[in-house]
PDB file of N, CA and C in Angstrom:
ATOM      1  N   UNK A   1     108.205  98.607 127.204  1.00  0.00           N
ATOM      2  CA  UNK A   1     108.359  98.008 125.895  1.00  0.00           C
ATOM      3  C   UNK A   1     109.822  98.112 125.483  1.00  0.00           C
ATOM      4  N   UNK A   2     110.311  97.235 124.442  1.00  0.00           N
ATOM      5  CA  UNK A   2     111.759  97.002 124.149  1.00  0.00           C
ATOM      6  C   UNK A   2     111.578  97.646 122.943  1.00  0.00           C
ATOM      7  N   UNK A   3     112.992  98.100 123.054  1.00  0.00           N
ATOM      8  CA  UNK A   3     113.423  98.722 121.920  1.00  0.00           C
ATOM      9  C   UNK A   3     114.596  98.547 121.268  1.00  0.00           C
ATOM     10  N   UNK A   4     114.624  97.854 119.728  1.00  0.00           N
ATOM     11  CA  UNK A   4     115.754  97.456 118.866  1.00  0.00           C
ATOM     12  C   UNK A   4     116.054  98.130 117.705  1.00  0.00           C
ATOM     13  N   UNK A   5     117.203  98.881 117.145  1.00  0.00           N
ATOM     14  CA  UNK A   5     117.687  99.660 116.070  1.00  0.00           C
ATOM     15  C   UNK A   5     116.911  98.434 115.062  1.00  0.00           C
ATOM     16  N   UNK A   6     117.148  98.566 113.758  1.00  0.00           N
ATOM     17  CA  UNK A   6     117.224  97.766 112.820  1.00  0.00           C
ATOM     18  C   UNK A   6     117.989  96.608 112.250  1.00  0.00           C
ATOM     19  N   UNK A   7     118.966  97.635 112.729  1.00  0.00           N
ATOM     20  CA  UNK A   7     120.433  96.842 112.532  1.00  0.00           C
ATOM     21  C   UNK A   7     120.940  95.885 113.274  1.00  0.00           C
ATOM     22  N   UNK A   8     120.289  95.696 114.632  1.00  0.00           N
ATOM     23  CA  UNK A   8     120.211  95.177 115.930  1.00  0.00           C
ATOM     24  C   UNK A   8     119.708  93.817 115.604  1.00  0.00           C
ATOM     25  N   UNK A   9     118.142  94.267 115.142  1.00  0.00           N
ATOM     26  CA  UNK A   9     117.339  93.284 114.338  1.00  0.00           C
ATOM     27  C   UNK A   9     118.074  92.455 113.320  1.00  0.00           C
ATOM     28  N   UNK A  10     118.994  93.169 113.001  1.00  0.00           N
ATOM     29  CA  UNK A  10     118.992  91.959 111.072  1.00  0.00           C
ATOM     30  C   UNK A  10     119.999  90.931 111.682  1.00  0.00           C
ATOM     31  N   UNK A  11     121.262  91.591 112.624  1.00  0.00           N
ATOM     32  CA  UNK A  11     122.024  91.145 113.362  1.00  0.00           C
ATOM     33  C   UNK A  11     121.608  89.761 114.429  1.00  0.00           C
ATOM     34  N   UNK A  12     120.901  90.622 115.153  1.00  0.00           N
ATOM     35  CA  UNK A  12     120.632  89.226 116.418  1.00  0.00           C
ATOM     36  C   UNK A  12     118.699  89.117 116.302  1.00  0.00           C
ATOM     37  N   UNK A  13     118.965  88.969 114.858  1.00  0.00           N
ATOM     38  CA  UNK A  13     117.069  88.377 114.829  1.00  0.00           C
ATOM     39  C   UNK A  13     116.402  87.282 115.824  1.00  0.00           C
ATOM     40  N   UNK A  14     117.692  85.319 116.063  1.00  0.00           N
ATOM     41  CA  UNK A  14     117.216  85.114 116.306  1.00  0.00           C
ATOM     42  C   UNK A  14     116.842  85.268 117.990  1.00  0.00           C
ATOM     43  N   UNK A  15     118.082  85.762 118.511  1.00  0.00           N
ATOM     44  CA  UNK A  15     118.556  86.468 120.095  1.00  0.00           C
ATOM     45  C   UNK A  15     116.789  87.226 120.424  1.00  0.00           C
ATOM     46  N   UNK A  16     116.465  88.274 119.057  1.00  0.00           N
ATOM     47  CA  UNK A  16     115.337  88.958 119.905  1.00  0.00           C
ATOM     48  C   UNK A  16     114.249  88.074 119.681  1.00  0.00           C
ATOM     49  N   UNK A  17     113.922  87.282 118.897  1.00  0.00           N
ATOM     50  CA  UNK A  17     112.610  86.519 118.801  1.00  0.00           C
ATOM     51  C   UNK A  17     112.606  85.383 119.345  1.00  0.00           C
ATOM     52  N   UNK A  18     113.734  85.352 120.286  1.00  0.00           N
ATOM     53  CA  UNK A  18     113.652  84.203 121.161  1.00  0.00           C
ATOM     54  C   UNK A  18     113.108  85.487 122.724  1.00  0.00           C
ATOM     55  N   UNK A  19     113.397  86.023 123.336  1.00  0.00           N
ATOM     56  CA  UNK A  19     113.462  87.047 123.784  1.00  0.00           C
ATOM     57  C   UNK A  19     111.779  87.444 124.002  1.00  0.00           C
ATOM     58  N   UNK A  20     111.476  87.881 122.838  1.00  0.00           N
ATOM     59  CA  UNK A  20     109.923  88.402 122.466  1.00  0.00           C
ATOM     60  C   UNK A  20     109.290  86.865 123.021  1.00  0.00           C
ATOM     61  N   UNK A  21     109.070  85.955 122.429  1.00  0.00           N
ATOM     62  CA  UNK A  21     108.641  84.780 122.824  1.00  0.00           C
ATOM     63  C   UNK A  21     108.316  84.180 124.014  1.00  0.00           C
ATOM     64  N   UNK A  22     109.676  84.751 124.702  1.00  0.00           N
ATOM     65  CA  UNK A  22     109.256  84.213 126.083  1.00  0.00           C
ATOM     66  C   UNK A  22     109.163  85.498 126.952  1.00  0.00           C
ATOM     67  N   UNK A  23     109.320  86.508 126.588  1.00  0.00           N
ATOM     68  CA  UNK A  23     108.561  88.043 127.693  1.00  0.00           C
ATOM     69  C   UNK A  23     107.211  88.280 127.149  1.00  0.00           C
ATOM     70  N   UNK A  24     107.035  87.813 125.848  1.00  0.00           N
ATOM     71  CA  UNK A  24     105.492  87.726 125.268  1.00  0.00           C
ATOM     72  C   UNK A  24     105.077  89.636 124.750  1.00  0.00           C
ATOM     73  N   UNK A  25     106.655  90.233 125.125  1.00  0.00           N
ATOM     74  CA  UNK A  25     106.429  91.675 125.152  1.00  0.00           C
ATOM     75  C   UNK A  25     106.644  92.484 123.510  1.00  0.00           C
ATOM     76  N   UNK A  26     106.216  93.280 123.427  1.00  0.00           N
ATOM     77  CA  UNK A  26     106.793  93.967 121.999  1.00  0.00           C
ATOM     78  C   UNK A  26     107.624  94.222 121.561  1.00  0.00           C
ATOM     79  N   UNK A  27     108.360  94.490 120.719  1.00  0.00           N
ATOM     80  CA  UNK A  27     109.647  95.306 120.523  1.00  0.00           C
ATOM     81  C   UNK A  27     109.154  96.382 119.782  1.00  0.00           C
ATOM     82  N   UNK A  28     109.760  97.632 120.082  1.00  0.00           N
ATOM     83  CA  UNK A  28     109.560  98.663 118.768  1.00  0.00           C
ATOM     84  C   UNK A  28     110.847  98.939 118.006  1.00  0.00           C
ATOM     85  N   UNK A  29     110.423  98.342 116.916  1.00  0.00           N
ATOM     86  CA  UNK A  29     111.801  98.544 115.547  1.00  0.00           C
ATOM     87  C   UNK A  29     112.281  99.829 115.713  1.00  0.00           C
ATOM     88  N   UNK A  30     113.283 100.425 115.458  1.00  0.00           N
ATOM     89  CA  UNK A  30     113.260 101.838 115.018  1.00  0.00           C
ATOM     90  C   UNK A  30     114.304 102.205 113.596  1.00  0.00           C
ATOM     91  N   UNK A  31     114.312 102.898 112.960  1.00  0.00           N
ATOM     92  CA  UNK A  31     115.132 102.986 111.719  1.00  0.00           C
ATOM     93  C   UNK A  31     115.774 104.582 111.773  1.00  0.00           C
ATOM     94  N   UNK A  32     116.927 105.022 111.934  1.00  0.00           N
ATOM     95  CA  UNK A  32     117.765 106.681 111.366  1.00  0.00           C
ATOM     96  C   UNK A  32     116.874 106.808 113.026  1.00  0.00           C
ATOM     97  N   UNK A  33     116.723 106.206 114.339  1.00  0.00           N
ATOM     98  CA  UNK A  33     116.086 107.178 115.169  1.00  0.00           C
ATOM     99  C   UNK A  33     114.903 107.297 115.664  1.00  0.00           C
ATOM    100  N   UNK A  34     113.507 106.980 114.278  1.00  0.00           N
ATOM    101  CA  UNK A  34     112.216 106.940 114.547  1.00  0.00           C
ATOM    102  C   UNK A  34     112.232 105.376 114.471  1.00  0.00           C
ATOM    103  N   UNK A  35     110.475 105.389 115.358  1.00  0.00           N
ATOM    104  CA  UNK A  35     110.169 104.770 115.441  1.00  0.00           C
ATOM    105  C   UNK A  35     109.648 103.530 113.776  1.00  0.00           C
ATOM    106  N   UNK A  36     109.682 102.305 113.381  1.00  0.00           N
ATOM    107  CA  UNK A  36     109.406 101.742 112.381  1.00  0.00           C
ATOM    108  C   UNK A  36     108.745 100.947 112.172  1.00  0.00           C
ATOM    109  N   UNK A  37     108.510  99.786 113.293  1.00  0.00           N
ATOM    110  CA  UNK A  37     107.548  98.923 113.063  1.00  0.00           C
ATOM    111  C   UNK A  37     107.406  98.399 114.363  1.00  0.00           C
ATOM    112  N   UNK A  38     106.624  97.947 114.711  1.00  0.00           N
ATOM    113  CA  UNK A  38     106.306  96.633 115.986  1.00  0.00           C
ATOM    114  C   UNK A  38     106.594  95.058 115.994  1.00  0.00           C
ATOM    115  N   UNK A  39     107.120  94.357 115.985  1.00  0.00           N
ATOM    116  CA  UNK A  39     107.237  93.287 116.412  1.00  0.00           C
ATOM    117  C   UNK A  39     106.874  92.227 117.672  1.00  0.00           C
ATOM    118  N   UNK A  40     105.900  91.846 116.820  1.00  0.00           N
ATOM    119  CA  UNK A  40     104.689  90.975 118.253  1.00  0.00           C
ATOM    120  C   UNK A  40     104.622  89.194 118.415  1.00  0.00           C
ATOM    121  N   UNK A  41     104.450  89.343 119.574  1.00  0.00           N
ATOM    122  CA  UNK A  41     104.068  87.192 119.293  1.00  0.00           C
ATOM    123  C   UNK A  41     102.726  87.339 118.079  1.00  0.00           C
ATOM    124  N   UNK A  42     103.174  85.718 117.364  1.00  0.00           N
ATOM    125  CA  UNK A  42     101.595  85.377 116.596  1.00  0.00           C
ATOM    126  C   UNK A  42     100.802  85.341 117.306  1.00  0.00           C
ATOM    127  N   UNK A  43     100.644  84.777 118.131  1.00  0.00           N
ATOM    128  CA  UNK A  43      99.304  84.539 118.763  1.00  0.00           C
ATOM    129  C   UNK A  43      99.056  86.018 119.438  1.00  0.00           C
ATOM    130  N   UNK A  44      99.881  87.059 119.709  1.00  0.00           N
ATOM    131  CA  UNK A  44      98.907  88.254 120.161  1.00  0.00           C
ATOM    132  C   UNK A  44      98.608  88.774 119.549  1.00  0.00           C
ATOM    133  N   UNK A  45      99.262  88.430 118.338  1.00  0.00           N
ATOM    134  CA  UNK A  45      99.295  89.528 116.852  1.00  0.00           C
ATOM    135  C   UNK A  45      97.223  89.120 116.600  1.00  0.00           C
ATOM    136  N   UNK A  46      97.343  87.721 116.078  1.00  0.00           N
ATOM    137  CA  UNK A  46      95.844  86.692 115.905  1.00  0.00           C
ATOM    138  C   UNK A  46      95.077  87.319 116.812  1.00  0.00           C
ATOM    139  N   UNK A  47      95.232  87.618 118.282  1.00  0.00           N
ATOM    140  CA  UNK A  47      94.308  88.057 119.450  1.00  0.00           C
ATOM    141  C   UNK A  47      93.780  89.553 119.094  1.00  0.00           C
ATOM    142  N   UNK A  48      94.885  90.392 118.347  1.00  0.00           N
ATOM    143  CA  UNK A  48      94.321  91.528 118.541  1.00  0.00           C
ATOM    144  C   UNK A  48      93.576  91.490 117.061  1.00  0.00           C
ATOM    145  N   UNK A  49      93.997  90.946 116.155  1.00  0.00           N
ATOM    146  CA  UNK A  49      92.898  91.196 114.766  1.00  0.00           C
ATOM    147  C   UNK A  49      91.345  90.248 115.284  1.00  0.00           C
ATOM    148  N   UNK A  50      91.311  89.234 115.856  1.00  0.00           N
ATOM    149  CA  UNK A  50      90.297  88.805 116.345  1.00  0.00           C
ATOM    150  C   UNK A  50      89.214  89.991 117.127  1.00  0.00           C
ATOM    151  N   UNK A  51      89.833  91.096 118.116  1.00  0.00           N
ATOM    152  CA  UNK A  51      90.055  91.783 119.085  1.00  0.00           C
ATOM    153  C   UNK A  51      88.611  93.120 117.839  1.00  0.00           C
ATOM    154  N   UNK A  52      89.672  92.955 117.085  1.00  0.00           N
ATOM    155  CA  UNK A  52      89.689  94.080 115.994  1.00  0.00           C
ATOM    156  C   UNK A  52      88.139  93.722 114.996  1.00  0.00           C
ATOM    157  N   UNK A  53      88.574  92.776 114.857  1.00  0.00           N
ATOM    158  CA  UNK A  53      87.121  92.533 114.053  1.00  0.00           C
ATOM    159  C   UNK A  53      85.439  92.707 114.303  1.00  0.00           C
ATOM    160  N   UNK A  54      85.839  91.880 115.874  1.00  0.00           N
ATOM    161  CA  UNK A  54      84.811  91.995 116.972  1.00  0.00           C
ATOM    162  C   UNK A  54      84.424  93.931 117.295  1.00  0.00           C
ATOM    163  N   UNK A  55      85.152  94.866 117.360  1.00  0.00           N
ATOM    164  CA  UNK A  55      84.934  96.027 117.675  1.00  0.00           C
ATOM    165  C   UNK A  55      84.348  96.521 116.139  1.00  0.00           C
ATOM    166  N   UNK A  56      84.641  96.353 114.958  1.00  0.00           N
ATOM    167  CA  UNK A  56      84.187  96.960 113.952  1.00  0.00           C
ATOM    168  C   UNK A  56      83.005  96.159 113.520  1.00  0.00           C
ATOM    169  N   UNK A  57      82.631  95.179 114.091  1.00  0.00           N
ATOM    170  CA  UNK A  57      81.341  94.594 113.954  1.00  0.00           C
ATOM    171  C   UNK A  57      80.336  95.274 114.948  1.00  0.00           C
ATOM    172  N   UNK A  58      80.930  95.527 116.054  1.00  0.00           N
ATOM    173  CA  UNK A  58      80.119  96.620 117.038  1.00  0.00           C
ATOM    174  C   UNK A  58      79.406  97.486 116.599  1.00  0.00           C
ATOM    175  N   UNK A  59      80.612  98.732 115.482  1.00  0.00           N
ATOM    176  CA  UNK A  59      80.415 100.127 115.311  1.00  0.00           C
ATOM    177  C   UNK A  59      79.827  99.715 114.180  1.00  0.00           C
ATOM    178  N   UNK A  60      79.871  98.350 113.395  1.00  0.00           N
ATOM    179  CA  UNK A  60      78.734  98.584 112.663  1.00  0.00           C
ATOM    180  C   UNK A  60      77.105  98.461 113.048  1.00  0.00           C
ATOM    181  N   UNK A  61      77.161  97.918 113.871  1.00  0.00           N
ATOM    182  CA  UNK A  61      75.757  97.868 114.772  1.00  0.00           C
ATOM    183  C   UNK A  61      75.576  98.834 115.372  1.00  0.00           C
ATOM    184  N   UNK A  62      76.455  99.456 115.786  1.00  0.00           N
ATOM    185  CA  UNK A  62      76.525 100.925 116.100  1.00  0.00           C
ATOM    186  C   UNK A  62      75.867 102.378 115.270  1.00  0.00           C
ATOM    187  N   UNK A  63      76.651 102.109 114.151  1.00  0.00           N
ATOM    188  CA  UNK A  63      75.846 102.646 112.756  1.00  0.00           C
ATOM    189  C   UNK A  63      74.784 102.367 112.611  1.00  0.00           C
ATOM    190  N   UNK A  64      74.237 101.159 112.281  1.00  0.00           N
ATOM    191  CA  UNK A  64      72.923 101.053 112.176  1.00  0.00           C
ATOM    192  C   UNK A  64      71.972 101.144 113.068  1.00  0.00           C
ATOM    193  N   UNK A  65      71.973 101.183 114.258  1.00  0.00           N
ATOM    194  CA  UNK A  65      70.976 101.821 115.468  1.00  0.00           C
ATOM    195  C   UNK A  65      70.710 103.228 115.025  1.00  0.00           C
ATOM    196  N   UNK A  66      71.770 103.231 114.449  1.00  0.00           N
ATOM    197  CA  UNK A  66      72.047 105.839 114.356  1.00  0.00           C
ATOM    198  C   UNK A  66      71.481 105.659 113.367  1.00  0.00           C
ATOM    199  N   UNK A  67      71.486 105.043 112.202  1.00  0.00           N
ATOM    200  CA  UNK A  67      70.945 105.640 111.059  1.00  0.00           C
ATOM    201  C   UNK A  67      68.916 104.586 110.835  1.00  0.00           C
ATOM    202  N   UNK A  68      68.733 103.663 112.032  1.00  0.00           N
ATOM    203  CA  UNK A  68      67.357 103.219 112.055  1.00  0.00           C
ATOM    204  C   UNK A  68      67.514 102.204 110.943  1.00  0.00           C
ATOM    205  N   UNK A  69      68.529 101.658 110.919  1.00  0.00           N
ATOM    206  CA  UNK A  69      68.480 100.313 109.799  1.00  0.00           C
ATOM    207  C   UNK A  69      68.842  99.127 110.948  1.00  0.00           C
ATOM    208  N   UNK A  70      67.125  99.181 111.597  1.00  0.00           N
ATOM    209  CA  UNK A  70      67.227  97.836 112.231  1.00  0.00           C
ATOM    210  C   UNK A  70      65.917  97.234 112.095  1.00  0.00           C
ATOM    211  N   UNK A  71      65.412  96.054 112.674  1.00  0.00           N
ATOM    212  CA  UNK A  71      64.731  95.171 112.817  1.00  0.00           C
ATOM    213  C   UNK A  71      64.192  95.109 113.989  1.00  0.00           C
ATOM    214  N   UNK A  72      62.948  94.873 114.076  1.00  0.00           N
ATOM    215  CA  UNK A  72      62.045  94.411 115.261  1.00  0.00           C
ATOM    216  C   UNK A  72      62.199  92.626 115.233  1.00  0.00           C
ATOM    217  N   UNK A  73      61.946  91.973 116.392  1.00  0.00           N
ATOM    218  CA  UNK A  73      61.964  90.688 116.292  1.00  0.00           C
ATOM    219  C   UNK A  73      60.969  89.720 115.232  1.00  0.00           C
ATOM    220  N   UNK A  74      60.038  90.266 114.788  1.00  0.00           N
ATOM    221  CA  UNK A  74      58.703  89.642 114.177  1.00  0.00           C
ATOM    222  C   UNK A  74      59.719  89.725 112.829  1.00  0.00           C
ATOM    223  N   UNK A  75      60.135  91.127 112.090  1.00  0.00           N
ATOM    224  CA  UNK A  75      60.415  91.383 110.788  1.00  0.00           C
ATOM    225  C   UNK A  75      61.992  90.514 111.022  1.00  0.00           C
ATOM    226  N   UNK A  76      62.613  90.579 112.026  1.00  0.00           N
ATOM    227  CA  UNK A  76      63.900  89.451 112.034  1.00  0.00           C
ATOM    228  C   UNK A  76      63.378  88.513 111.728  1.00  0.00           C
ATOM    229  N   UNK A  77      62.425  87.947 112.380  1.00  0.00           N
ATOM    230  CA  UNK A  77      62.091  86.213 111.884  1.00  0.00           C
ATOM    231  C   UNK A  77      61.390  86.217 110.685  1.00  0.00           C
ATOM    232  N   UNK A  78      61.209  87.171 110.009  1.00  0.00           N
ATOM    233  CA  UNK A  78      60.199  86.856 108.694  1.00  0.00           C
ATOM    234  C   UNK A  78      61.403  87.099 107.399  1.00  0.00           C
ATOM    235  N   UNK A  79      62.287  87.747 107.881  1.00  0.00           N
ATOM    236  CA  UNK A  79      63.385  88.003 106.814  1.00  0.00           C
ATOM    237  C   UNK A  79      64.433  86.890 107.114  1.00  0.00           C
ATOM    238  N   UNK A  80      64.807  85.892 108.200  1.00  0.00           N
ATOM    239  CA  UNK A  80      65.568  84.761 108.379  1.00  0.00           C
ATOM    240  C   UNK A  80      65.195  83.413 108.230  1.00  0.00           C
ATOM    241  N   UNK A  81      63.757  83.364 108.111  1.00  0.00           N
ATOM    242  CA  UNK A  81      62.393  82.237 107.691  1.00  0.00           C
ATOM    243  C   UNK A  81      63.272  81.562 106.652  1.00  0.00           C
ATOM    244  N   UNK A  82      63.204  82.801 105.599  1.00  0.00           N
ATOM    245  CA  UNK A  82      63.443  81.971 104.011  1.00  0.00           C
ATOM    246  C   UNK A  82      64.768  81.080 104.460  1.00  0.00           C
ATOM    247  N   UNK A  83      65.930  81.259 105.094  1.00  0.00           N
ATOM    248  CA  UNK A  83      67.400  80.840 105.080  1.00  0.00           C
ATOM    249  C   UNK A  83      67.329  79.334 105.592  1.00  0.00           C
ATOM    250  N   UNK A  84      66.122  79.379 106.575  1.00  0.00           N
ATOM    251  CA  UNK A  84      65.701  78.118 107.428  1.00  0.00           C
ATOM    252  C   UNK A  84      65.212  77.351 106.830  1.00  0.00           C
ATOM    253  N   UNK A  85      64.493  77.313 105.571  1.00  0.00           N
ATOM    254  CA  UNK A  85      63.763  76.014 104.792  1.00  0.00           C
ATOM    255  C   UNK A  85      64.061  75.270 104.358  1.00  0.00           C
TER     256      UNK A  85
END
């Protein structure tokens, strides 16, 4: 992964986001030393909240297996009936 000061950044913004674009790779910002932010393509940025959503829709199905807040197929179709009419 690449790594750009800040100052680097404000300087040759469009040098690195031409750069990022076509290595498709990250940069990690850094500010005084530490690390500060990430800088990603849109579209991987879009891939991973897509990525992201899909996994916390999991663990919520996940949750509800653990805590027995589920449905048998008969009581699925009798509680999705009404939506269908």
């Amino acid at each position: 992964m690449k790594t750009e000061l800040v100052t680097t950044l404000k300087r040759q913004a469009t040098k690195i986001l031409a750069e990022l674009h076509e290595s498709k790779e990250p940069v990690l910002i850094t500010e005084h030393g530490l690390p500060s932010a990430y800088l990603v393509d849109v579209n991987d940025y879009e891939l991973m909240q897509r990525r992201m959503q899909i996994l916390e829709g999991l663990s919520r199905g996940e949750t509800a297996v653990q805590e027995n807040r589920t449905y048998n197929h008969i009581e699925a179709k009798e509680k999705m009936c009404k939506w269908f009419k």
